[in-house]
C-alpha atoms as a PDB file:
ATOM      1  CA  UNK A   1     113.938  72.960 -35.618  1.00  0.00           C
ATOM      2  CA  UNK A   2     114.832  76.854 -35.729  1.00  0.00           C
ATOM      3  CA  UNK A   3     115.753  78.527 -32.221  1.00  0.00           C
ATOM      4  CA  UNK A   4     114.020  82.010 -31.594  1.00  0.00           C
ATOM      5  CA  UNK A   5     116.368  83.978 -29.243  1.00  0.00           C
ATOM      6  CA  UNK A   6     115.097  87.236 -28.189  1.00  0.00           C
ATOM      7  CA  UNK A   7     116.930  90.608 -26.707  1.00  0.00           C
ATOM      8  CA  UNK A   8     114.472  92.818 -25.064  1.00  0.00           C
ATOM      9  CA  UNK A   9     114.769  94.914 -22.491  1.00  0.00           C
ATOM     10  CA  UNK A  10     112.544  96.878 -19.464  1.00  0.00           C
ATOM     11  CA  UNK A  11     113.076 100.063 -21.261  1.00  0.00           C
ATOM     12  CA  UNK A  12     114.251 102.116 -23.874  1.00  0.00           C
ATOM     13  CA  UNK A  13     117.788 103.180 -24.225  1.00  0.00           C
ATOM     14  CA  UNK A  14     119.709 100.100 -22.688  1.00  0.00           C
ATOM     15  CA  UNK A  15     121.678  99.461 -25.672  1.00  0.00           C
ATOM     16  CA  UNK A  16     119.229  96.366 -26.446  1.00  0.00           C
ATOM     17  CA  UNK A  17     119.304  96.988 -30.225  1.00  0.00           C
ATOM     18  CA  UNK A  18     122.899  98.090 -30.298  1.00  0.00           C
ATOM     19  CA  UNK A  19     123.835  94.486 -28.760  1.00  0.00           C
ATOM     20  CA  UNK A  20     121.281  92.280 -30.800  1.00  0.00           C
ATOM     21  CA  UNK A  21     123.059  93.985 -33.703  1.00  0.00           C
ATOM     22  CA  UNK A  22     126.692  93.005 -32.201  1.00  0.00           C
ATOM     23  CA  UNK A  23     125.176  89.115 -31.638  1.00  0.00           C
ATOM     24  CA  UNK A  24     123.929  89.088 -35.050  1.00  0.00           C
ATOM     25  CA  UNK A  25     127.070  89.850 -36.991  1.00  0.00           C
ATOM     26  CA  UNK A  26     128.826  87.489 -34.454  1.00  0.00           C
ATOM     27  CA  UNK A  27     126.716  84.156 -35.187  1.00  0.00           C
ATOM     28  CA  UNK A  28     126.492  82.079 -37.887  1.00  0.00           C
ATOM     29  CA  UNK A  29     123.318  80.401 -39.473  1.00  0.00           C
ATOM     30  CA  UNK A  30     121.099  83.321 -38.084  1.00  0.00           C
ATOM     31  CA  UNK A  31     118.000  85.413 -39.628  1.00  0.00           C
ATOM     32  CA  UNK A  32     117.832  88.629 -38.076  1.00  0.00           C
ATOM     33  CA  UNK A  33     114.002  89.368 -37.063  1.00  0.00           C
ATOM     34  CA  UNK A  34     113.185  93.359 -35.949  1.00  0.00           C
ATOM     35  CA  UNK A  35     110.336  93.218 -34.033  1.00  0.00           C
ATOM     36  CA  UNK A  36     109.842  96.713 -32.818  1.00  0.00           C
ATOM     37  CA  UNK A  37     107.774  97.062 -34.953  1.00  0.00           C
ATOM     38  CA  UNK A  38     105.962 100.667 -33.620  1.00  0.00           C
ATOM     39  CA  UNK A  39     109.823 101.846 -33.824  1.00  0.00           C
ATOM     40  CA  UNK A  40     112.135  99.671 -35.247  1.00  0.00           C
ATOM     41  CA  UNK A  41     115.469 100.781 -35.927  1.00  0.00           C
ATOM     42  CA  UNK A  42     118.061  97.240 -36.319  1.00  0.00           C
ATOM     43  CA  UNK A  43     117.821  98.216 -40.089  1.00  0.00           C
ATOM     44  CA  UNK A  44     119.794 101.877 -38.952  1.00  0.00           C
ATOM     45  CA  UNK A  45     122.732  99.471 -37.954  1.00  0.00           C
ATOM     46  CA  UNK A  46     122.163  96.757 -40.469  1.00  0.00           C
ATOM     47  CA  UNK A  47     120.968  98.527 -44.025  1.00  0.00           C
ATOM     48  CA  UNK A  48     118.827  95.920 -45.375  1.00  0.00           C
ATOM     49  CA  UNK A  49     117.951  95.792 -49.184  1.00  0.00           C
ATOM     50  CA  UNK A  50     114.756  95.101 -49.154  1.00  0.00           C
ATOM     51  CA  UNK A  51     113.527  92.454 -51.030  1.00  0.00           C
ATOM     52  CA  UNK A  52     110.025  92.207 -51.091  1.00  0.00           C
ATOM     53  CA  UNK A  53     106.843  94.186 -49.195  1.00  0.00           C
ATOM     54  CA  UNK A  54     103.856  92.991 -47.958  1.00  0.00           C
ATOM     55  CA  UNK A  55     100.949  95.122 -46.632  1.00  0.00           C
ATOM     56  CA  UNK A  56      99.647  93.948 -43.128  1.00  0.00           C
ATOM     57  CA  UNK A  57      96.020  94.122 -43.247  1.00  0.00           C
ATOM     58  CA  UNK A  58      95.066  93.208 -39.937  1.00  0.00           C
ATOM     59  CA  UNK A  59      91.790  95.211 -39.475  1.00  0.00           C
ATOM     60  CA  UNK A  60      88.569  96.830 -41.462  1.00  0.00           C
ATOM     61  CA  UNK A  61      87.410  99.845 -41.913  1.00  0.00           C
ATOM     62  CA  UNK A  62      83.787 101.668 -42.421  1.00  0.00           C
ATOM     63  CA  UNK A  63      83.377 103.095 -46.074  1.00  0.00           C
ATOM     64  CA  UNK A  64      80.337 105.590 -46.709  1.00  0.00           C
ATOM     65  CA  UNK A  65      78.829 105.273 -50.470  1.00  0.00           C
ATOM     66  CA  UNK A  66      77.471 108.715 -50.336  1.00  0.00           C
ATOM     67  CA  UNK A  67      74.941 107.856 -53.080  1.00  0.00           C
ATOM     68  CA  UNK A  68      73.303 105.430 -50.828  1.00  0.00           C
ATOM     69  CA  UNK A  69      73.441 107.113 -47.930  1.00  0.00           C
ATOM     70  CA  UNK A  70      70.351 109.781 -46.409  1.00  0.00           C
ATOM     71  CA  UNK A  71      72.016 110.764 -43.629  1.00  0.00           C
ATOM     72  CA  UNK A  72      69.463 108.973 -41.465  1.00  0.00           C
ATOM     73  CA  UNK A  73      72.730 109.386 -38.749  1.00  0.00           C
ATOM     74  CA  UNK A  74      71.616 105.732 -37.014  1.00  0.00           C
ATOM     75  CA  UNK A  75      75.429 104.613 -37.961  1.00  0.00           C
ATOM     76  CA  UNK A  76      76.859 107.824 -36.027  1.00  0.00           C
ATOM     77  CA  UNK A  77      74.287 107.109 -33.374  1.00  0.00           C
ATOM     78  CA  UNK A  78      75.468 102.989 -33.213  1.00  0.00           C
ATOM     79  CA  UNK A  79      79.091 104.248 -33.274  1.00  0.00           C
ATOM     80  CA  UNK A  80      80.600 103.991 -29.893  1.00  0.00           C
ATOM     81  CA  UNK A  81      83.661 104.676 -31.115  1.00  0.00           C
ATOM     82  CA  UNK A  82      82.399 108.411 -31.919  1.00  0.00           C
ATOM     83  CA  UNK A  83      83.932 107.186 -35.599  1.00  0.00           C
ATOM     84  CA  UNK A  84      81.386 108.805 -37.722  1.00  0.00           C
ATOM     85  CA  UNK A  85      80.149 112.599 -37.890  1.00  0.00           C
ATOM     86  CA  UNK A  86      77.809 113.947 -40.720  1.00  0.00           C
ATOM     87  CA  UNK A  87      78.200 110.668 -42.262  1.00  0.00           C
ATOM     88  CA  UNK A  88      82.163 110.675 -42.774  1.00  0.00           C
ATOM     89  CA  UNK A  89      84.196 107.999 -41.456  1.00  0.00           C
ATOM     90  CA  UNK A  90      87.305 109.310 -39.229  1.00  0.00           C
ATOM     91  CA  UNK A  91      89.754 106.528 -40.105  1.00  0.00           C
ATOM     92  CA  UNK A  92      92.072 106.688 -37.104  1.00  0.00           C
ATOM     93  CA  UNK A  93      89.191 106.588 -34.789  1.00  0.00           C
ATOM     94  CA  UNK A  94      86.997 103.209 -36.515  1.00  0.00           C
ATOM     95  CA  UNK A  95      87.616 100.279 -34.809  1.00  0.00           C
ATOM     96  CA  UNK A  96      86.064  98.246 -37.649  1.00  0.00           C
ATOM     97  CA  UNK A  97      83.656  96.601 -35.500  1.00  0.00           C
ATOM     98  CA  UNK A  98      80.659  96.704 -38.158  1.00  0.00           C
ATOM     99  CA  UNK A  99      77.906  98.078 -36.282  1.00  0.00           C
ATOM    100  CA  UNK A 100      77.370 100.576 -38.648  1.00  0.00           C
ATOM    101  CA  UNK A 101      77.345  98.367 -41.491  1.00  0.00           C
ATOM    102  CA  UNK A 102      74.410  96.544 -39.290  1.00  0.00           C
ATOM    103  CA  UNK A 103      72.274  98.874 -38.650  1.00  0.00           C
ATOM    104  CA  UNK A 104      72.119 101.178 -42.207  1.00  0.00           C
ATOM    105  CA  UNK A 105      68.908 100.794 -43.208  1.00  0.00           C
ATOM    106  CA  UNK A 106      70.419 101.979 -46.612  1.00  0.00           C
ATOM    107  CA  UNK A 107      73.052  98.841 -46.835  1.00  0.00           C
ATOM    108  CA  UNK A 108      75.455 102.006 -47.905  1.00  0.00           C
ATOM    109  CA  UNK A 109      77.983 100.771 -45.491  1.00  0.00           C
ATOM    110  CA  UNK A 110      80.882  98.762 -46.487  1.00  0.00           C
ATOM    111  CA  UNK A 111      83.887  97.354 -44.371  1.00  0.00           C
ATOM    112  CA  UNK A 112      86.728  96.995 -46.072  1.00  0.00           C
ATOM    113  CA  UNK A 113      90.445  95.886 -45.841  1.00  0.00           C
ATOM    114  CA  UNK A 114      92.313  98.459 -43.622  1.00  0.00           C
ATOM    115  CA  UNK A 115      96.531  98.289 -44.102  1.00  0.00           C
ATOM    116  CA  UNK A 116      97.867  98.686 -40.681  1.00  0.00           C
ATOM    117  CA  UNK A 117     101.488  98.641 -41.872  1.00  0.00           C
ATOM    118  CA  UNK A 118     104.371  96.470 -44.425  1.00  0.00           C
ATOM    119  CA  UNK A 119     106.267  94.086 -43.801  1.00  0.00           C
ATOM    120  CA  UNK A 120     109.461  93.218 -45.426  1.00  0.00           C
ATOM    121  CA  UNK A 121     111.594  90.364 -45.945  1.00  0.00           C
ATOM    122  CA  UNK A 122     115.376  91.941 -46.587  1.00  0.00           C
ATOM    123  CA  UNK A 123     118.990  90.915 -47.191  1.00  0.00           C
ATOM    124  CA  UNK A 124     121.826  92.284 -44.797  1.00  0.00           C
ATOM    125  CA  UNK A 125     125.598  91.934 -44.688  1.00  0.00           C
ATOM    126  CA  UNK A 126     124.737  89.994 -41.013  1.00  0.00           C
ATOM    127  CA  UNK A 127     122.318  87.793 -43.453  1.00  0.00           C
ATOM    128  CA  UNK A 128     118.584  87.540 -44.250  1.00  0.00           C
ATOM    129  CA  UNK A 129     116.200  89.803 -42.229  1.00  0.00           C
ATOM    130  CA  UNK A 130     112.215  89.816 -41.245  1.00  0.00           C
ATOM    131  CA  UNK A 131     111.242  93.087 -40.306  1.00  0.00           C
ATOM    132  CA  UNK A 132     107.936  95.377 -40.242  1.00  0.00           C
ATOM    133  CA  UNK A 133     106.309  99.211 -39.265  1.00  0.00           C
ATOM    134  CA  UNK A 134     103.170 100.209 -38.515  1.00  0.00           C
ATOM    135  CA  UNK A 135     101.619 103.139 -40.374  1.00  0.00           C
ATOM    136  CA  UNK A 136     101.475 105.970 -37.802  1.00  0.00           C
ATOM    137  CA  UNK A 137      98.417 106.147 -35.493  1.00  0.00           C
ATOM    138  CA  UNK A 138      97.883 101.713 -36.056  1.00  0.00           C
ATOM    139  CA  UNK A 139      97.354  99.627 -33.621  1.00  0.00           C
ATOM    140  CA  UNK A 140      97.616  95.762 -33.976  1.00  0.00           C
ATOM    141  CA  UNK A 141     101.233  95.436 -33.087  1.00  0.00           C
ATOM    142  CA  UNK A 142     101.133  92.146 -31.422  1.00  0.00           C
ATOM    143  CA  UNK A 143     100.109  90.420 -34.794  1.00  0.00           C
ATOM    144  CA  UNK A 144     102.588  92.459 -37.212  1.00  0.00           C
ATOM    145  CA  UNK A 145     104.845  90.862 -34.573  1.00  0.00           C
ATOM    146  CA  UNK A 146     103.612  87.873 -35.291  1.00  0.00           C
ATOM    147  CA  UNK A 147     104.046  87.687 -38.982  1.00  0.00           C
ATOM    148  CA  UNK A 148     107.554  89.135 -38.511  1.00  0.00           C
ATOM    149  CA  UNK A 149     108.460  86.006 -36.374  1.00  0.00           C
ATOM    150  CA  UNK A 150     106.387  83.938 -38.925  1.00  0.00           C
ATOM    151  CA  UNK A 151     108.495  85.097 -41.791  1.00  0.00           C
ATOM    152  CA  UNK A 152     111.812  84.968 -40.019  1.00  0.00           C
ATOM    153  CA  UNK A 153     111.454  81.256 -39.151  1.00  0.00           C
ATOM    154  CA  UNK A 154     110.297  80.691 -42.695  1.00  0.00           C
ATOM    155  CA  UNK A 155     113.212  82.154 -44.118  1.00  0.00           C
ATOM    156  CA  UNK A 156     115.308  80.294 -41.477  1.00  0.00           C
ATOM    157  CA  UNK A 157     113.826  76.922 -42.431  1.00  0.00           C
ATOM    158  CA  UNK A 158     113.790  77.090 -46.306  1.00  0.00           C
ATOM    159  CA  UNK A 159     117.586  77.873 -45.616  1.00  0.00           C
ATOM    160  CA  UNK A 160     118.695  75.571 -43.160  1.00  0.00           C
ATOM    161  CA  UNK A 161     119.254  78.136 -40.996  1.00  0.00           C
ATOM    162  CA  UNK A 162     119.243  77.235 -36.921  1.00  0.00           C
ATOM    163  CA  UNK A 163     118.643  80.765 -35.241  1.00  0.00           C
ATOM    164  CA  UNK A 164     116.371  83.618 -35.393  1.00  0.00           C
ATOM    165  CA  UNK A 165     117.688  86.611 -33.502  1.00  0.00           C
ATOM    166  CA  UNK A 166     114.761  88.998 -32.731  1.00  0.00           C
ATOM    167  CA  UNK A 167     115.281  92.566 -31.589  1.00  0.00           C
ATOM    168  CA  UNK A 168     112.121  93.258 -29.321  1.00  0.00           C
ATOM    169  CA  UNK A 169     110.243  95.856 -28.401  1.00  0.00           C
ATOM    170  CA  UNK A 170     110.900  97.871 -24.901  1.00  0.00           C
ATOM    171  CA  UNK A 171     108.778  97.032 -21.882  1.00  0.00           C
ATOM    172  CA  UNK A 172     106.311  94.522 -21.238  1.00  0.00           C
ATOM    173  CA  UNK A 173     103.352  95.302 -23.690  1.00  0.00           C
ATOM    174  CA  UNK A 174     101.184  93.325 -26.063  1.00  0.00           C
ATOM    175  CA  UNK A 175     104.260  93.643 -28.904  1.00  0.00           C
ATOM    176  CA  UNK A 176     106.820  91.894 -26.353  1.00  0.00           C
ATOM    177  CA  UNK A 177     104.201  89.080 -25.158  1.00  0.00           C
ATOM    178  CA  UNK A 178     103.647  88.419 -29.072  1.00  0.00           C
ATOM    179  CA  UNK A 179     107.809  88.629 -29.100  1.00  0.00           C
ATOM    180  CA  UNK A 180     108.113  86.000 -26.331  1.00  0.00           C
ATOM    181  CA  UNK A 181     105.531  83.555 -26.590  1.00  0.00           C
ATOM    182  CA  UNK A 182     107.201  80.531 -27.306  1.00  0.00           C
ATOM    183  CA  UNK A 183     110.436  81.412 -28.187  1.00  0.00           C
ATOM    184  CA  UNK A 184     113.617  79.299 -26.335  1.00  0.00           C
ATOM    185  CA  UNK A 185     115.658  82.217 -24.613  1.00  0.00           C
ATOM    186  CA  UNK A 186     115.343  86.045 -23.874  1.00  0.00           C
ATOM    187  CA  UNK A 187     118.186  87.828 -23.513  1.00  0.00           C
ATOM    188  CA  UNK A 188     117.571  91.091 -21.045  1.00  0.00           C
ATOM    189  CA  UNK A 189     119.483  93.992 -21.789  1.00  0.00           C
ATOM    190  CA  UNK A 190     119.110  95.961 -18.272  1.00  0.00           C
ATOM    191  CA  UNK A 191     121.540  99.146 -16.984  1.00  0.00           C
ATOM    192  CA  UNK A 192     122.442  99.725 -13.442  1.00  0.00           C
ATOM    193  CA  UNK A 193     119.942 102.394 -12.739  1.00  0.00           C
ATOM    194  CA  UNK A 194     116.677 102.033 -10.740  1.00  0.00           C
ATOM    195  CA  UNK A 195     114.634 102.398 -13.711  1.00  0.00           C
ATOM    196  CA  UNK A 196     116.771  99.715 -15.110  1.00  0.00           C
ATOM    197  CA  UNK A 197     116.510  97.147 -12.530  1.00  0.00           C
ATOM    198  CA  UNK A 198     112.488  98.206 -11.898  1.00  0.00           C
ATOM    199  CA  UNK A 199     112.135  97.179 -15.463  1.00  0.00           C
ATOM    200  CA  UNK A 200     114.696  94.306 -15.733  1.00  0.00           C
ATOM    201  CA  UNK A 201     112.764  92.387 -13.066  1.00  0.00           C
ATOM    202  CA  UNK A 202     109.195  92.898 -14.448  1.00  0.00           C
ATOM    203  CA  UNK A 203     110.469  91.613 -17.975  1.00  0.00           C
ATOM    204  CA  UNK A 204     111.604  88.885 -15.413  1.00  0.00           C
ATOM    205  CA  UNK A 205     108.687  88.144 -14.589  1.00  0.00           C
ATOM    206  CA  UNK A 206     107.348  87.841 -17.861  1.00  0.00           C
ATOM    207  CA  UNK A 207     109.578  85.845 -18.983  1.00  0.00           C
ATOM    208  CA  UNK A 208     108.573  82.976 -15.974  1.00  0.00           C
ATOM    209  CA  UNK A 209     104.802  82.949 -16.938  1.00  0.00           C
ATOM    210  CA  UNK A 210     105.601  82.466 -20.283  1.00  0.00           C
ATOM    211  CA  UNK A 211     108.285  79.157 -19.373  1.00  0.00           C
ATOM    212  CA  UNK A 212     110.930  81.618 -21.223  1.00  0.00           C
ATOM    213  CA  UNK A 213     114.457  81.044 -20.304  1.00  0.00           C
ATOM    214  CA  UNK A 214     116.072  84.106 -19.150  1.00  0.00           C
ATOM    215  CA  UNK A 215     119.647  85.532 -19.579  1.00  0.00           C
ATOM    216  CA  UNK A 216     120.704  88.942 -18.283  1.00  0.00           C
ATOM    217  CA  UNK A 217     123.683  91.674 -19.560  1.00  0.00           C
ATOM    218  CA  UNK A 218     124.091  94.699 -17.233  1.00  0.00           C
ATOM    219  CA  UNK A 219     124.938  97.131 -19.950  1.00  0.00           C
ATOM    220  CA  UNK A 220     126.990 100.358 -18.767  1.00  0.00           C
ATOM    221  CA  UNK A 221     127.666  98.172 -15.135  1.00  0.00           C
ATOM    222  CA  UNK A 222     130.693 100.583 -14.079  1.00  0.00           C
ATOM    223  CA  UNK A 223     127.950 103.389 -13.570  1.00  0.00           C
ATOM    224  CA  UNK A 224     126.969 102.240 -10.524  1.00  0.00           C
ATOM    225  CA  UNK A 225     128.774  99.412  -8.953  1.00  0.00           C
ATOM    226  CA  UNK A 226     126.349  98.845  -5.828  1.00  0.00           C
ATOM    227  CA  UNK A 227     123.513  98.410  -8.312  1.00  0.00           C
ATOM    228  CA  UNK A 228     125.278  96.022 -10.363  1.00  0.00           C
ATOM    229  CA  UNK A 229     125.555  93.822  -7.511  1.00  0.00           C
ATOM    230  CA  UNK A 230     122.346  94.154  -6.639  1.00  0.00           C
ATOM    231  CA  UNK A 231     120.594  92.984 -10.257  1.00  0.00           C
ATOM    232  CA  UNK A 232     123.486  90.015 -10.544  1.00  0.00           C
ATOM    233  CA  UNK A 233     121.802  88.836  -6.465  1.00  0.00           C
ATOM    234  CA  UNK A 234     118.428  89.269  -7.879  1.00  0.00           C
ATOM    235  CA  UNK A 235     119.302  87.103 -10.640  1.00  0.00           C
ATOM    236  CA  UNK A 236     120.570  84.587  -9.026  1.00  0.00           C
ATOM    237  CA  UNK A 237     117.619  84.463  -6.645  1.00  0.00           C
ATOM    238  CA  UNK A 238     115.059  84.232  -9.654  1.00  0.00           C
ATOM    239  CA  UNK A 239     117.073  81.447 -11.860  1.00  0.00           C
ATOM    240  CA  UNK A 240     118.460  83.866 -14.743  1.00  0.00           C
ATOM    241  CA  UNK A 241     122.044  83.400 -15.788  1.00  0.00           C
ATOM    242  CA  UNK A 242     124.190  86.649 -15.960  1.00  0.00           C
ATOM    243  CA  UNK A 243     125.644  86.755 -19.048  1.00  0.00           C
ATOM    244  CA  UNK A 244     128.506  89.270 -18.054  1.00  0.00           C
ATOM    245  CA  UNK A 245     129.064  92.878 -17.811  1.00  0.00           C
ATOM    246  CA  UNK A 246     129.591  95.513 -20.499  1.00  0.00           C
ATOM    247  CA  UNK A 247     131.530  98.939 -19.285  1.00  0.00           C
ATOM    248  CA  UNK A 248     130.248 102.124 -20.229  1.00  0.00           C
ATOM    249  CA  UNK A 249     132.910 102.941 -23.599  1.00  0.00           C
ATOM    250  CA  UNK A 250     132.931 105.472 -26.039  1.00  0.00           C
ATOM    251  CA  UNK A 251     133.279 102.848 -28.418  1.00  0.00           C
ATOM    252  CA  UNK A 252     129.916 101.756 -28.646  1.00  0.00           C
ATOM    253  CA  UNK A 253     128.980 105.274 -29.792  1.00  0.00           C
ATOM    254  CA  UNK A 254     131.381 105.744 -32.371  1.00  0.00           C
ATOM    255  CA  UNK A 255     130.680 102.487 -34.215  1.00  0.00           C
ATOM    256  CA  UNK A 256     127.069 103.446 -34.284  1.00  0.00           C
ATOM    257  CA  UNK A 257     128.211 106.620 -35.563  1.00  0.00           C
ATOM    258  CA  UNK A 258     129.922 104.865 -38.410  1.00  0.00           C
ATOM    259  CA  UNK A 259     126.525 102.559 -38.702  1.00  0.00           C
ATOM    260  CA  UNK A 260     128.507  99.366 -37.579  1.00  0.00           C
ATOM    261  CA  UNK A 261     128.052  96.806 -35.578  1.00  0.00           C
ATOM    262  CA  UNK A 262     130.828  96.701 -32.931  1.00  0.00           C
ATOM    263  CA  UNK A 263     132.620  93.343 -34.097  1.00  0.00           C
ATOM    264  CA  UNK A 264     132.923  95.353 -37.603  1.00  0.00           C
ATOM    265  CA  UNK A 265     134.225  98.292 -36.153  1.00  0.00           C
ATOM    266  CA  UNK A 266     136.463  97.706 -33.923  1.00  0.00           C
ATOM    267  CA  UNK A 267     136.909  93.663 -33.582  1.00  0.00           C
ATOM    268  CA  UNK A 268     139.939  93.117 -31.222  1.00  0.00           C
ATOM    269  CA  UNK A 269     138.578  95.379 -28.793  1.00  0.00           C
ATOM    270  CA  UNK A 270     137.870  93.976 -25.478  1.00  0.00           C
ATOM    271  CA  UNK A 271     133.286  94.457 -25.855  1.00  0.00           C
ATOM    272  CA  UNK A 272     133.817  92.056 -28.765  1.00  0.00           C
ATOM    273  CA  UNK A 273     135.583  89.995 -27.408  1.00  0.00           C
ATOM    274  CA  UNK A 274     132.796  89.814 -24.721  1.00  0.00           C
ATOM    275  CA  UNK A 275     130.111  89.819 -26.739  1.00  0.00           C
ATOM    276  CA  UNK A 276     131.647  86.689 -28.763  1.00  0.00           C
ATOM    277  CA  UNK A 277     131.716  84.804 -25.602  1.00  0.00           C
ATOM    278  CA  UNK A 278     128.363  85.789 -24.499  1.00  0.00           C
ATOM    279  CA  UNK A 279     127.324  84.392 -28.256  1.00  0.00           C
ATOM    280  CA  UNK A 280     129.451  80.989 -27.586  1.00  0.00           C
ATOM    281  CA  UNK A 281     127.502  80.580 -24.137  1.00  0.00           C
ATOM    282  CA  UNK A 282     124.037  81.370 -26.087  1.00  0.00           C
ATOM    283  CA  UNK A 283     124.424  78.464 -28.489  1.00  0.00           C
ATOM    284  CA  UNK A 284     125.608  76.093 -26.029  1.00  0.00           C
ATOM    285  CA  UNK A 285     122.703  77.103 -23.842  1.00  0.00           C
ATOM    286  CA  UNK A 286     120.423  76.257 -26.414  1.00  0.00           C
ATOM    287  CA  UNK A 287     121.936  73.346 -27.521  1.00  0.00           C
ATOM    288  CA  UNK A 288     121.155  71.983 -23.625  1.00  0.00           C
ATOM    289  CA  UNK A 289     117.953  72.967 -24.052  1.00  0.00           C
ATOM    290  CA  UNK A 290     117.425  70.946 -27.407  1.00  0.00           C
ATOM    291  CA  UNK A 291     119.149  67.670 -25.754  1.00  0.00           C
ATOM    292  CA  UNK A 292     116.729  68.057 -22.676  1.00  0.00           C
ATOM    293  CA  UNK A 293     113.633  68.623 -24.841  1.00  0.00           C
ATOM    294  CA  UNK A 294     114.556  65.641 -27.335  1.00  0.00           C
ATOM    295  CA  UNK A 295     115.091  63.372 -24.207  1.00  0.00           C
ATOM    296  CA  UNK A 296     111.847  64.627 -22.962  1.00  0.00           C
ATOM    297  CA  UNK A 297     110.379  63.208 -26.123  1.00  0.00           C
ATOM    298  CA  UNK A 298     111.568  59.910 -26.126  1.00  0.00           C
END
């Protein structure tokens, strides 16, 4: 059975990607899965050769045979999308719901395949990767999240790989629900700011109605001291493990500078070090969690 272990975070700018990045160079037997997929950017630290592309058609749209059509304007009038104006289809605004297509007394309405965005299956120096992006202005981001995570366990299994590390998207939206849903652990990347621990504690919370096991890393801790205590008391109060504590370092900066992970670029230092044991308490955490599920079986 493949693991799916996630690193999200409340909000942007924890250093979510950064770390996923660190973890993935770290572990062994791992596909790498980007699933910020409105703005992904693992592949800035990673550089994956991509080896194949796959359009993600996940909606339709209206198409107009101007031939057929007399302008009888019942489709714009059906439209409650405000989609259609002198019988041309605005393509950002059709929601492919084929009421036009219903009511043209013409049949000169189509709907048709819409691409959404790609999705990629890639090799990196870390190992085999799933990603995806939408096409600007897309919606649908919760399924191209799905077919990421579809792909990456794919990959994983016709490899006899163990772990899918997913890089999620920011926040608490339909793209991280579609991230979460079933996976075994997500990993909170959360800063010692009030913003930070606002956020940390709703992903939290998502997390619990979704049976997720949750880990925590305060990123930048030495910031603010008082507030680092206070996310490592709310954790403990709510049943998520604190992984450990990262110190703000100039470091991390200058190996994403270089486009490198940290354990490439600087691999004695001390965050590597860290991050290496916060990797060695992942895998046995989910190697617990495989014992207690296969005894719950039998």
């Amino acid at each position: 059975m493949v693991n799916e272990v996630a690193v999200i975070s409340g909000k942007g700018g924890t250093g979510k990607t950064t770390i996923c990045a660190a973890l993935g160079m770290i572990a062994d037997e791992i596909v790498m899965a980007d699933c910020d997929v409105d703005a992904p950017d693992l592949h800035i630290l990673l550089s994956p050769t991509i080896k194949s592309t796959t359009a993600f058609v996940a909606s339709k749209m209206a198409v107009i045979d101007e031939d057929l059509c007399t302008s009888c304007g019942l489709c714009e009038e059906a439209c409650r999308f405000d989609a259609i104006t002198d019988s041309k289809v605005d393509s950002i605004a059709c929601e492919g719901c084929g009421v036009c297509e219903f009511v043209c007394p013409e049949h000169a309405i189509q709907m048709t395949d819409h691409q959404s965005g790609n999705l990629y299956e890639s090799d990196t120096r870390v190992g085999r990767m799933a990603h995806a992006k939408l096409l600007p202005g897309e919606g649908n981001s919760g399924r191209l999240v799905t077919e990421v995570r579809k792909l990456a366990t794919r990959i994983a299994t016709e490899n006899g790989l163990s772990t899918v590390l997913i890089d999620g998207s920011p926040g608490i939206g339909c793209p991280v629900i579609a991230t979460v849903t079933g996976i075994k652990l997500g990993i909170i990347v959360t800063e010692p700011t009030m913003s930070g621990i606002h956020d940390m504690q709703r992903v939290l919370e998502l997390l619990k109605r979704f049976r997720v096991k949750a880990m925590v890393i305060i990123n930048k801790f030495d910031l603010n001291l008082e507030n680092t205590e206070a996310i490592e008391r709310y954790c403990t109060e709510n049943d998520a493990e604190v992984l450990g504590r990262i110190k703000f370092d100039s470091i991390m900066t200058q190996s994403m500078v270089a486009a490198q992970t940290l354990p490439e670029f600087a691999p004695d230092h001390e965050i590597s070090q860290l991050l290496q044991a916060f990797w060695c308490r992942v895998t046995e955490s989910l190697s617990s969690y495989d014992t207690e599920e296969h005894h719950t079986v039998h």
